[in-house]
Protein backbone atom coordinates (compact mmCIF):
# COMPACT_ATOMS: atom_id res chain seq x y z
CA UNK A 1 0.00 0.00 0.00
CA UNK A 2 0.80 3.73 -0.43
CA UNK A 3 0.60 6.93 -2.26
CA UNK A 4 0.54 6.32 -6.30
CA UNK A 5 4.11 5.82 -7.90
CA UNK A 6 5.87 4.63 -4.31
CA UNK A 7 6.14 1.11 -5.89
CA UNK A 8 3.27 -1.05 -5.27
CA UNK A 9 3.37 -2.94 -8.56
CA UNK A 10 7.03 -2.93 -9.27
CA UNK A 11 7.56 -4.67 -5.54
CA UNK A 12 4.20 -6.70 -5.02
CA UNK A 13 5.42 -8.25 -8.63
CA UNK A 14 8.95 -8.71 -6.88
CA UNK A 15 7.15 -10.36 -3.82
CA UNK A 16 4.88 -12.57 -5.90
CA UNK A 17 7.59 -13.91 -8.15
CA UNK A 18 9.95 -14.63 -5.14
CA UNK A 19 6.88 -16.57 -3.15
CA UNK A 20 5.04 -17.84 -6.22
CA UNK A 21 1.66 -16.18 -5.24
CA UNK A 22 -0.36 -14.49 -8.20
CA UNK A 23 -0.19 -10.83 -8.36
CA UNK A 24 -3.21 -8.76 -8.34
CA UNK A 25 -2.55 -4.80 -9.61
CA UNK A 26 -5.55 -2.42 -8.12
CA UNK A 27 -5.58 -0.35 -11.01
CA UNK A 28 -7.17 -3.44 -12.36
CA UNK A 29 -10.36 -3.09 -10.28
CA UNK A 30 -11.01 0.75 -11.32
CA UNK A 31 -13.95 1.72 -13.49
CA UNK A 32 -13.55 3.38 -16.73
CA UNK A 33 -14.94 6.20 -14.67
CA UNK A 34 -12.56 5.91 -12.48
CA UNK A 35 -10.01 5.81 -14.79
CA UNK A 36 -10.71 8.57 -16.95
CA UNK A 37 -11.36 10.83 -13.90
CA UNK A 38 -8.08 10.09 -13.16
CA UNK A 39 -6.92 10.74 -16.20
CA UNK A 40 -8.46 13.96 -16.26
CA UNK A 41 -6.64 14.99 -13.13
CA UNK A 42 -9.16 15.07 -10.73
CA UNK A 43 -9.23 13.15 -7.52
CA UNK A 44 -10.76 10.21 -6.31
CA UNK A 45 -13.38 10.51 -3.43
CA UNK A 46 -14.99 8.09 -1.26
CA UNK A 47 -18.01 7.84 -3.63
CA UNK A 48 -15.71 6.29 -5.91
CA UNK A 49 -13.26 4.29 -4.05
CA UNK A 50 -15.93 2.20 -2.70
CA UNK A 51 -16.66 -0.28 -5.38
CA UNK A 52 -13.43 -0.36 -5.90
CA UNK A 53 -12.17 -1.45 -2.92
CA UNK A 54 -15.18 -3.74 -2.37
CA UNK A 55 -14.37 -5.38 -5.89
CA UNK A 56 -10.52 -5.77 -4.33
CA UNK A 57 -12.17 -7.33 -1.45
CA UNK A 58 -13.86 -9.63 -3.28
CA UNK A 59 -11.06 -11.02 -5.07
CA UNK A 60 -9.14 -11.25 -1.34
CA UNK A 61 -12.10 -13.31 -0.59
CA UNK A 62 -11.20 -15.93 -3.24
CA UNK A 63 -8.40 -16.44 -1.79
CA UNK A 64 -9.36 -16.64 1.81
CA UNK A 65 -12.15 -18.95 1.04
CA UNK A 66 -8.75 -21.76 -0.11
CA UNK A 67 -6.59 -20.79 2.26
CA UNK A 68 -4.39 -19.42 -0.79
CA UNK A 69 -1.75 -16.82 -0.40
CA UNK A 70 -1.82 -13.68 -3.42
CA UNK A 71 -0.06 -10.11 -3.70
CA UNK A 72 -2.40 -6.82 -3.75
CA UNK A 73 -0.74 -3.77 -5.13
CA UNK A 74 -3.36 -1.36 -3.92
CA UNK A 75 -3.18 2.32 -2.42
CA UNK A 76 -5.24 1.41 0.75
CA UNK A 77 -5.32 5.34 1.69
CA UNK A 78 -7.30 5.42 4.18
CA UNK A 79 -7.81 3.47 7.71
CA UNK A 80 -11.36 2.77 6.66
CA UNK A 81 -10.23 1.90 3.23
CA UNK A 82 -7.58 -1.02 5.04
CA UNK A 83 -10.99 -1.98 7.00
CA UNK A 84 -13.01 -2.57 3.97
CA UNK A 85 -9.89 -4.98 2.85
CA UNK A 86 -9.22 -6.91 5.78
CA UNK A 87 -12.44 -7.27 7.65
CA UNK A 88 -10.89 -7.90 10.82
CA UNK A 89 -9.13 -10.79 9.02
CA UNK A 90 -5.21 -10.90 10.30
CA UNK A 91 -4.31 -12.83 7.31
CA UNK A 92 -4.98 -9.87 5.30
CA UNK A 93 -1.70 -7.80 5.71
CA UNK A 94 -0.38 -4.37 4.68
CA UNK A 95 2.96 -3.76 3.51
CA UNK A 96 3.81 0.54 3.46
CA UNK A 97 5.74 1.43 1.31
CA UNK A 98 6.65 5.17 2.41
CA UNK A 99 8.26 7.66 0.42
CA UNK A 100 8.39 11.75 0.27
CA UNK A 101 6.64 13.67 -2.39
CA UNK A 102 10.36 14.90 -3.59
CA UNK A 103 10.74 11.21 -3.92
CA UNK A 104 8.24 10.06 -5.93
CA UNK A 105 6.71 12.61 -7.99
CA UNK A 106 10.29 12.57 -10.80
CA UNK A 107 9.36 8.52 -10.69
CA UNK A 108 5.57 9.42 -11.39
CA UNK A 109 6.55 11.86 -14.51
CA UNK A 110 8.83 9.27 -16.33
CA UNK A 111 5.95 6.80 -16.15
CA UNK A 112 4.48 6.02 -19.89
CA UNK A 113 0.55 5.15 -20.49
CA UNK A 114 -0.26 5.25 -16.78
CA UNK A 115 -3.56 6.93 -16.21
CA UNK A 116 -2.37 8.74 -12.72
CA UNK A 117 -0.99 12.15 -13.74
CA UNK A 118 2.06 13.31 -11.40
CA UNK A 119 -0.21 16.61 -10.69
CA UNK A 120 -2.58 14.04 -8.54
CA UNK A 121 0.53 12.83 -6.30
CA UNK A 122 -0.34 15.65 -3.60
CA UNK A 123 -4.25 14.77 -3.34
CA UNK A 124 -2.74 11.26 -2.64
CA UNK A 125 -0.65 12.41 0.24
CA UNK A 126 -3.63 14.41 1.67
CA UNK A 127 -5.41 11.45 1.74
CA UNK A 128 -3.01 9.30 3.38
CA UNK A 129 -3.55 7.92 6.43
CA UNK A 130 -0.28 6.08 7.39
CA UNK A 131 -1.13 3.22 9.05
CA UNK A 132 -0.12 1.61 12.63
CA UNK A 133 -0.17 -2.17 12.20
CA UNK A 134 1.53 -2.53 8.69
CA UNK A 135 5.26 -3.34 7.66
CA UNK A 136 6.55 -0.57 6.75
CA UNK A 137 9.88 0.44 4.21
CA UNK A 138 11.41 2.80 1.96
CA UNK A 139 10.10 3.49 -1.25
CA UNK A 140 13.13 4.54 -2.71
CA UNK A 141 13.97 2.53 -5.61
């Protein structure tokens, strides 16, 4: 989990291939809506996260249900947002990957046909809400 451009798909597809668990991006999950409102520049609200994450949660649920292991490269925001995913369930886990606007947004710009303009990195670190009970590391990569 983190802010956009920290490295959520680049590790989570580090960690899967290493343990041999599928990978599951969270851009995946978006709407065309979604999407193209992000593409557009304009932030995500809670209106529109919520399928989303519920969608994410369903997958997670898939693998729950056969006591399979998978990776989840998702932004996870919000407390509430980390609620909707888990459930309460402790095998659910959060990895943080932290980083510093300074950090992140020069990664962001050199990104080709991603849908998440640099401009919306701030709105992403106004809506973080680091979390207590998740690993946590460097995003620098």
């Amino acid at each position: 989990m983190g802010v956009a451009g920290s490295g959520k798909s680049t590790i989570g597809k580090q960690l899967a291939a290493r343990t041999d668990w599928p990978f599951h991006d969270g851009d995946d999950f978006h709407s065309k809506e979604n999407v193209e409102k992000m593409r557009q520049g304009i932030p995500l609200d809670d209106r529109d996260r919520a399928p989303w994450l519920l969608a994410i949660r369903a997958k997670i649920e898939t693998y729950l249900e056969s006591d399979q292991n998978a990776v989840f490269a998702c932004s996870a925001l919000k407390q509430s947002y980390r609620e909707v995913l888990q459930r309460e369930d402790k095998r659910v886990r959060f990895v943080y990957l932290k980083g510093k606007p300074e950090d992140i947004a020069p990664r962001m710009a050199k990104r080709k046909n991603h849908f998440m303009p640099a401009g919306l990195l701030q709105s992403q670190f106004d809506a973080l809400e680091e979390p207590a009970e998740a690993v946590s590391t460097c995003s620098r990569l």
